[in-house]
C-alpha atoms as a PDB file:
ATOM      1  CA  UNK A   1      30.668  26.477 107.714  1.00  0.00           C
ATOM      2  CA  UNK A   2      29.837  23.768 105.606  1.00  0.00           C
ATOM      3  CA  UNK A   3      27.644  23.937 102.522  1.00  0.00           C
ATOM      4  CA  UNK A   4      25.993  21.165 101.064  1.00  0.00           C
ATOM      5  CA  UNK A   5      26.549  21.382  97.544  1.00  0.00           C
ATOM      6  CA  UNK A   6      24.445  18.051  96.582  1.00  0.00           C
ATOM      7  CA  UNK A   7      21.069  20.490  95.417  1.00  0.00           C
ATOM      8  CA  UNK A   8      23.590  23.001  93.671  1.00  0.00           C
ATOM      9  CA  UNK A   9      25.292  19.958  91.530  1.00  0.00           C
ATOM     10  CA  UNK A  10      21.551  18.707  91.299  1.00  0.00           C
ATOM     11  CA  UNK A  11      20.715  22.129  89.652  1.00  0.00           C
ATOM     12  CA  UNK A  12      23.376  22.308  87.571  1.00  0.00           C
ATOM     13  CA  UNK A  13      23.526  19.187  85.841  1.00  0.00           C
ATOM     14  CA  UNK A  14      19.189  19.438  85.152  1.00  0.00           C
ATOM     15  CA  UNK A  15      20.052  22.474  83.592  1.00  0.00           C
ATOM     16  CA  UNK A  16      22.502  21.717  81.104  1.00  0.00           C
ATOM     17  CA  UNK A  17      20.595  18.168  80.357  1.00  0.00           C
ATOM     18  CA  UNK A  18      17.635  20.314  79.331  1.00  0.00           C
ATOM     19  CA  UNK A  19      17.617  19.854  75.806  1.00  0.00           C
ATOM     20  CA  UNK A  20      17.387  23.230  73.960  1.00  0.00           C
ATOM     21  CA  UNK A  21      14.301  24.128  71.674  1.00  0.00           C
ATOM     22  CA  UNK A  22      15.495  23.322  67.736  1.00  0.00           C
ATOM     23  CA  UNK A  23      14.885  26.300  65.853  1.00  0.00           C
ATOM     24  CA  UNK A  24      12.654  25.030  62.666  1.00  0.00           C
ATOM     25  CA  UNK A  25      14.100  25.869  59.249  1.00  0.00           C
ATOM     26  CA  UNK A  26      11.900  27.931  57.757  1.00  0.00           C
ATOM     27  CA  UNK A  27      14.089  29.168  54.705  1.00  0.00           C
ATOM     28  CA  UNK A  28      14.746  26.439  52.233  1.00  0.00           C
ATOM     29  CA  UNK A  29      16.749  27.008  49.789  1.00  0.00           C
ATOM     30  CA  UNK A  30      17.943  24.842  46.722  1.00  0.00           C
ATOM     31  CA  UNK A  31      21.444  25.737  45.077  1.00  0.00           C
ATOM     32  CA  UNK A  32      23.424  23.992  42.371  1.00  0.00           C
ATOM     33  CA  UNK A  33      25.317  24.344  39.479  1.00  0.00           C
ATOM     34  CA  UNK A  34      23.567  25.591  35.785  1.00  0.00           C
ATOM     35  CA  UNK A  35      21.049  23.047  34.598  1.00  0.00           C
ATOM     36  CA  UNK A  36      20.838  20.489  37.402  1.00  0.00           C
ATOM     37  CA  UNK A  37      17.487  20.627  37.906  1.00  0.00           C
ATOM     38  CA  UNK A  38      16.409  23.009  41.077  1.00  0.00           C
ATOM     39  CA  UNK A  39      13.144  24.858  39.795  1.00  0.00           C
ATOM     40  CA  UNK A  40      12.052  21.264  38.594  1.00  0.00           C
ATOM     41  CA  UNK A  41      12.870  19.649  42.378  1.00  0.00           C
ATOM     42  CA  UNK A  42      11.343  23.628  43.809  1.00  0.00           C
ATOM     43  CA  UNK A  43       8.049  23.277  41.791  1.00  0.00           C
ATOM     44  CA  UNK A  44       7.962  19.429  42.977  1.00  0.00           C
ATOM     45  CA  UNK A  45       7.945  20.621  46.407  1.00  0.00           C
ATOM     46  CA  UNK A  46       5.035  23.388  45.176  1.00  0.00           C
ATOM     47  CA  UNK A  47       3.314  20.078  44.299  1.00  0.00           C
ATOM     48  CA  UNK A  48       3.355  18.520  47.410  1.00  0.00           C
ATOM     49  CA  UNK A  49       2.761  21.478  49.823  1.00  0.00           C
ATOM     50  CA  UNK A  50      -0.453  22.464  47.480  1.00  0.00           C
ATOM     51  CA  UNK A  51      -1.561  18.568  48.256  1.00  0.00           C
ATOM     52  CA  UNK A  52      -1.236  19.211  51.808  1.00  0.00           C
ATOM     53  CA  UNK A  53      -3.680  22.345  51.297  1.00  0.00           C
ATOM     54  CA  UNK A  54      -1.361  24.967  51.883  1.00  0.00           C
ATOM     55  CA  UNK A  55      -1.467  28.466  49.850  1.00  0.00           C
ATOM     56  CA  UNK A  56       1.808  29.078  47.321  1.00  0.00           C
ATOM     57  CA  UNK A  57       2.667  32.163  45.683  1.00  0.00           C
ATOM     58  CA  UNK A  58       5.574  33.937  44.620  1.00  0.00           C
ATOM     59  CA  UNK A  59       7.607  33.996  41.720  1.00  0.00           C
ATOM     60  CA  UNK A  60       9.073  30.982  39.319  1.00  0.00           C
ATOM     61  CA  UNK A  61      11.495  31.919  36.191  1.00  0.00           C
ATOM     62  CA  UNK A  62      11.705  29.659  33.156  1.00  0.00           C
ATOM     63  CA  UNK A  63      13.800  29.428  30.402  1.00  0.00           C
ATOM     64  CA  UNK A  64      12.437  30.106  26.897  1.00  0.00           C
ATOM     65  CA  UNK A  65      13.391  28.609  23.804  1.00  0.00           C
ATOM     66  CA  UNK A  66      12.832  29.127  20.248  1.00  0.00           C
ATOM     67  CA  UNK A  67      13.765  26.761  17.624  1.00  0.00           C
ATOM     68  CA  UNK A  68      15.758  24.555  20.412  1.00  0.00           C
ATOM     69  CA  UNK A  69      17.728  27.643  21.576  1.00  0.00           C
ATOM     70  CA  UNK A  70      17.053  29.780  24.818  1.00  0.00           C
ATOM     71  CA  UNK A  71      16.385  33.355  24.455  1.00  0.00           C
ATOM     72  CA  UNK A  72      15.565  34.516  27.610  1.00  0.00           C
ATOM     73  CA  UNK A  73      14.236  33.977  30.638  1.00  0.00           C
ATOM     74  CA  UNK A  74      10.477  34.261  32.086  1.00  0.00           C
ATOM     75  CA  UNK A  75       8.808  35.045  34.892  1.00  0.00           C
ATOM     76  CA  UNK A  76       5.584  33.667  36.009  1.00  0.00           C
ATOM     77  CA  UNK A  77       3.616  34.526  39.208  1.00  0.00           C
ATOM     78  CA  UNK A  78       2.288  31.505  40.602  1.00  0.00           C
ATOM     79  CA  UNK A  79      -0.629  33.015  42.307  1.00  0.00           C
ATOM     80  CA  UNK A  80      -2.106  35.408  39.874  1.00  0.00           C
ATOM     81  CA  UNK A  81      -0.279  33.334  36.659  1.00  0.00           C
ATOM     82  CA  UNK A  82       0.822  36.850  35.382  1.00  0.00           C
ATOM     83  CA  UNK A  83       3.869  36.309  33.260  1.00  0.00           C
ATOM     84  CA  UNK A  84       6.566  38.659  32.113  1.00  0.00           C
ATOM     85  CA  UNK A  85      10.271  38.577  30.807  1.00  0.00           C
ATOM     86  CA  UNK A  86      13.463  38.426  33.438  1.00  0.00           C
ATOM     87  CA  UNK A  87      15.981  38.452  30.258  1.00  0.00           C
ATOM     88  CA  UNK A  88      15.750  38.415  26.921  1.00  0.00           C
ATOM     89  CA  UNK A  89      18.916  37.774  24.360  1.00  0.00           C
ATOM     90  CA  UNK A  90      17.700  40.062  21.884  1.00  0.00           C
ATOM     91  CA  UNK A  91      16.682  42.783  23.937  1.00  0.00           C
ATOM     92  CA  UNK A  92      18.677  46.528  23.456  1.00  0.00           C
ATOM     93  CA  UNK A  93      18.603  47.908  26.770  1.00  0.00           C
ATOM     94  CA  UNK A  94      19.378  46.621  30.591  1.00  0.00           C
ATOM     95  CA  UNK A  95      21.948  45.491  32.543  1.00  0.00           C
ATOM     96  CA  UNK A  96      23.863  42.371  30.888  1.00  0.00           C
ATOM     97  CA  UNK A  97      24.192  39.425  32.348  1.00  0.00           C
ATOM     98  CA  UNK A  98      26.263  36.875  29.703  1.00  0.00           C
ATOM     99  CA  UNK A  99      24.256  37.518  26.480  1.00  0.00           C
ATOM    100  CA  UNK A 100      21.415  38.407  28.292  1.00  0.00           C
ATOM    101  CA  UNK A 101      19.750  41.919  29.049  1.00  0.00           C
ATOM    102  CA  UNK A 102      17.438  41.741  32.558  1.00  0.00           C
ATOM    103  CA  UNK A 103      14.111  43.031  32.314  1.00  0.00           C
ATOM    104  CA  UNK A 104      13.883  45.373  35.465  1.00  0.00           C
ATOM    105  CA  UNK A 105      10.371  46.509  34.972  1.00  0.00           C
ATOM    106  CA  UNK A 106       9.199  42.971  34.801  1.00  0.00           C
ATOM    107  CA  UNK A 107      11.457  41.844  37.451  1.00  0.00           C
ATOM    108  CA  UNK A 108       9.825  44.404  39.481  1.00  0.00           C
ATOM    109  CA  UNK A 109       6.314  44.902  38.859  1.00  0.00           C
ATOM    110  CA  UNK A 110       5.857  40.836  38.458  1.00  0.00           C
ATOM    111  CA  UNK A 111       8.559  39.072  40.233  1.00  0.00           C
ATOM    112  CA  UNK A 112       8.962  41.475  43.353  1.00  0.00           C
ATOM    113  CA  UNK A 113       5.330  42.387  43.417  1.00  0.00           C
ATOM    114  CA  UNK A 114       4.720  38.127  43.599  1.00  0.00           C
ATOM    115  CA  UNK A 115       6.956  37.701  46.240  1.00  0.00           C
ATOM    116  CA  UNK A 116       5.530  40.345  47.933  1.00  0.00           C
ATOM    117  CA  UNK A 117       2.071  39.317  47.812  1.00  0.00           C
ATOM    118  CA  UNK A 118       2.940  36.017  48.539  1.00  0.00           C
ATOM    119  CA  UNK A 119       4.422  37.066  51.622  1.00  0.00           C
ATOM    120  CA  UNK A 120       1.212  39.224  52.767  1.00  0.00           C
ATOM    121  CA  UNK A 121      -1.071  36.650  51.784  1.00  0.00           C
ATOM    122  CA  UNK A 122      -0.118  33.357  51.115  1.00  0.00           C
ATOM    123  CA  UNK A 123       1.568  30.355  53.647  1.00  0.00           C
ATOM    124  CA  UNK A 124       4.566  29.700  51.477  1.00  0.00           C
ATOM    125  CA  UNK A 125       6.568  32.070  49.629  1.00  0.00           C
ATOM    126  CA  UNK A 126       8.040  30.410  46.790  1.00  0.00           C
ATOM    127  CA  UNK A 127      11.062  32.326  45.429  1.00  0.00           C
ATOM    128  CA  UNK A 128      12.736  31.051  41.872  1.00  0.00           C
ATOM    129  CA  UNK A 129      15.599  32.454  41.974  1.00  0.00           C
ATOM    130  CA  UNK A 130      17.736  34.766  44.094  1.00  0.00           C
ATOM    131  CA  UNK A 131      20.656  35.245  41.374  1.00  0.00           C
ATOM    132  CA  UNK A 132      22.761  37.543  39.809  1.00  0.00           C
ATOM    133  CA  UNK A 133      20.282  38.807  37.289  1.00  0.00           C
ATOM    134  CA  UNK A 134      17.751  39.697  40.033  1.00  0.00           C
ATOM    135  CA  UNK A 135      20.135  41.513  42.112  1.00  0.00           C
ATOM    136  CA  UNK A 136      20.094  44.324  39.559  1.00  0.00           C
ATOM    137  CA  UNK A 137      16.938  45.203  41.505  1.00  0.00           C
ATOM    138  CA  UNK A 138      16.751  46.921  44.424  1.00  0.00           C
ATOM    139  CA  UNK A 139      13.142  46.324  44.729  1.00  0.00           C
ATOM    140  CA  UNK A 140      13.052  42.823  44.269  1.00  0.00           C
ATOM    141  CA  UNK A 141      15.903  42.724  46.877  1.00  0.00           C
ATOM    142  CA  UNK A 142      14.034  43.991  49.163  1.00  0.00           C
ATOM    143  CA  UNK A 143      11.147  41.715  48.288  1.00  0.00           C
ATOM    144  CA  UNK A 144      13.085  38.584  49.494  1.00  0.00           C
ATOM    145  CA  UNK A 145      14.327  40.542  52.627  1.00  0.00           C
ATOM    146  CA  UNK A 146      10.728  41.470  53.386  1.00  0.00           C
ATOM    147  CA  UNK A 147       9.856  38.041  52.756  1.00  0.00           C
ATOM    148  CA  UNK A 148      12.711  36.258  54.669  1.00  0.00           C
ATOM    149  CA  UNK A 149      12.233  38.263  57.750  1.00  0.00           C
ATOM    150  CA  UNK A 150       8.267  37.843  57.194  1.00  0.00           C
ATOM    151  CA  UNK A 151       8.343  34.679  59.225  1.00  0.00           C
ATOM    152  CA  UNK A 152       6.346  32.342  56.114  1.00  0.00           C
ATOM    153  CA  UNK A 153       8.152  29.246  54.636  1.00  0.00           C
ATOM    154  CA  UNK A 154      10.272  30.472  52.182  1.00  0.00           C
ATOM    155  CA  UNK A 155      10.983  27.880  49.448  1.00  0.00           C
ATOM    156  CA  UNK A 156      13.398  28.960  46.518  1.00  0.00           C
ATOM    157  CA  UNK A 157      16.882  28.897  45.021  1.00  0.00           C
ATOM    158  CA  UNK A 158      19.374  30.885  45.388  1.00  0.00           C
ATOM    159  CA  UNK A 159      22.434  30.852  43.305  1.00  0.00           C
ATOM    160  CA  UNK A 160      25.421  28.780  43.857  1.00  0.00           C
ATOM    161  CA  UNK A 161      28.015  31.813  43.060  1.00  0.00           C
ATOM    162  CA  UNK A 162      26.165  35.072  43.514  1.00  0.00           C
ATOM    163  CA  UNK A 163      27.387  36.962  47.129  1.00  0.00           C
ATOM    164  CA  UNK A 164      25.782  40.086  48.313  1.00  0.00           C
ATOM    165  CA  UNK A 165      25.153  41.432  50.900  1.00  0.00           C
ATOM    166  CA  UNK A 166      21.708  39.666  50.930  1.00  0.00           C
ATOM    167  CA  UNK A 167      22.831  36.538  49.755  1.00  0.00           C
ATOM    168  CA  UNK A 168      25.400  36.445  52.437  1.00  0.00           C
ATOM    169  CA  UNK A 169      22.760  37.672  55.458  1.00  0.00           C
ATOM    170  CA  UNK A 170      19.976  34.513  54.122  1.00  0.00           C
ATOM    171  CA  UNK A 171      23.254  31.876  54.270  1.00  0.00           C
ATOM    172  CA  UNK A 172      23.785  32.845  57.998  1.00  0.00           C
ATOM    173  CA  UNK A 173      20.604  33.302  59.253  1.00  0.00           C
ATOM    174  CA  UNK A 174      19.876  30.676  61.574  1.00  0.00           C
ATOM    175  CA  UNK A 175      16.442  29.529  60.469  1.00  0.00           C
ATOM    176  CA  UNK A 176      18.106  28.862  56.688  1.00  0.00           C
ATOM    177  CA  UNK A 177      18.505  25.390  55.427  1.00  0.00           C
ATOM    178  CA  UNK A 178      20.205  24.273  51.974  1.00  0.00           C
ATOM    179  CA  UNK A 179      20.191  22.164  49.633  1.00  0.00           C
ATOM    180  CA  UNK A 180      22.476  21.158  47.109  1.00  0.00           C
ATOM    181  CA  UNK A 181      21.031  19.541  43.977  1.00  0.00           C
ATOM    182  CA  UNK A 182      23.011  17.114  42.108  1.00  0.00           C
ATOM    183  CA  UNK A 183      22.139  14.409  39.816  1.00  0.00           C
ATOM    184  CA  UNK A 184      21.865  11.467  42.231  1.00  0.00           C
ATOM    185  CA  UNK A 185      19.362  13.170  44.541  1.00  0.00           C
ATOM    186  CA  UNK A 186      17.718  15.400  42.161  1.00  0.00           C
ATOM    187  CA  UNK A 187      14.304  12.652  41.691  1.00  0.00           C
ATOM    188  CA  UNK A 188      13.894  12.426  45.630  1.00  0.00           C
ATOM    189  CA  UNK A 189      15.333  15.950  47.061  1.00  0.00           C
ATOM    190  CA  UNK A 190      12.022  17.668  46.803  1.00  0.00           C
ATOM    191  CA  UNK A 191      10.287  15.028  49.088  1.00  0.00           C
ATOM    192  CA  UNK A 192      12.692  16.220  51.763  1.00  0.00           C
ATOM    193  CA  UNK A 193      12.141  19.776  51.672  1.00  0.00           C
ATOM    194  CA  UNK A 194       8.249  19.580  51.317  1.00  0.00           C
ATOM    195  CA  UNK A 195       8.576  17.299  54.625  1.00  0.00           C
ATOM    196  CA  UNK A 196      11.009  20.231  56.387  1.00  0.00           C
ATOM    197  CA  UNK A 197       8.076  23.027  55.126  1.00  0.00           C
ATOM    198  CA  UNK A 198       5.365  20.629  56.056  1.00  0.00           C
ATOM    199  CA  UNK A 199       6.965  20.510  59.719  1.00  0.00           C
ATOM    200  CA  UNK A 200       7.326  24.564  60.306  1.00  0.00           C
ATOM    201  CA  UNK A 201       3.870  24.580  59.097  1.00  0.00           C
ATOM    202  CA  UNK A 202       2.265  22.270  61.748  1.00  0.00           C
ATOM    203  CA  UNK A 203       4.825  23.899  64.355  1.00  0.00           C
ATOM    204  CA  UNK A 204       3.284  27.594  62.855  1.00  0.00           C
ATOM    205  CA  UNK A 205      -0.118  25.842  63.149  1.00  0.00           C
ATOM    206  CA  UNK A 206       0.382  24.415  66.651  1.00  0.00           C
ATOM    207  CA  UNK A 207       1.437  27.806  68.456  1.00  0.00           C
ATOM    208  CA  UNK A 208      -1.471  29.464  67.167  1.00  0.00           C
END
């Protein structure tokens, strides 16, 4: 018997012309070698998504200085503008990172409680920076996880060298996007990424 295999072709060639929904990127994260510039292009983007009316919270670290030389680095909670110490060069106790000592109670009672907060409450979770100073911290580690899988915008950096086993799990997830910072795009990257937030923002918006 004969079967007309016109409508079966037909079927077959609608489906795999359908075009396949693009997963938004919804983790965006900067990376880039020592003193490029990423928290200035992440708190950029901060700018711009706060123009936009969107909530921001999380955690940003800064370096201190006395006299012209760093001695540490800070934290500061962008929601709550808490502030507390992530290293310090003079400090006697902690695990050493360089000439550095990290914090832990601050990392964890400011930075992870930010990013955790920020996660429950906020529509971006800004994350400054997922290194090898914070992964001392179990707590803080499982801040980022908690926010990563918390489905918010996620907007940080995350260090070019450090590998973990969280570091390596945010790289492959599907719905992370990165960007490299490097002198030549460094004035214009954070445009970009506000524009990718800003668009898994309206998408969040839209399905709502």
């Amino acid at each position: 018997m004969l079967v007309d295999k016109e409508p079966l072709i037909k079927a077959i060639l609608e489906f795999w012309s359908e075009e396949e929904p693009s997963l938004k990127k919804r983790v965006l994260l900067l990376t880039g070698v020592p003193g490029v510039g990423k928290t200035t292009v992440l708190l950029r983007t901060v700018d711009v998504l706060k123009t936009k009316g969107y909530s921001v919270g999380g955690m940003i670290s800064r370096e201190v200085r006395s006299d012209g030389a760093r001695v540490g680095f800070e934290i500061l909670d962008l929601s709550s503008g808490k502030r507390g110490w992530l290293a310090r060069a003079n400090q006697e106790s902690g695990p050493r990172v360089g000439k550095y000592r990290v914090h832990l109670s601050d990392l964890e009672t400011t930075g992870a409680n930010a990013v955790v907060a920020a996660a429950e409450n906020c529509d971006v979770v800004v994350i400054d920076e997922i290194g090898p100073m914070e992964m001392f911290s179990e707590r803080f580690k499982l801040a980022v996880k908690l926010a990563v899988d918390s489905g918010k915008l996620v907007v940080g950096v995350i260090h070019w060298k450090t590998r973990s086993w969280l570091t390596e799990e945010i790289r492959k997830r599907e719905d992370t996007e990165l960007f490299e910072v490097i002198p030549v795009n460094r004035d214009k990257l954070h445009e970009i990424v506000a524009m990718k937030g800003t668009e898994f923002l309206q998408s969040e918006k839209g399905t709502r």
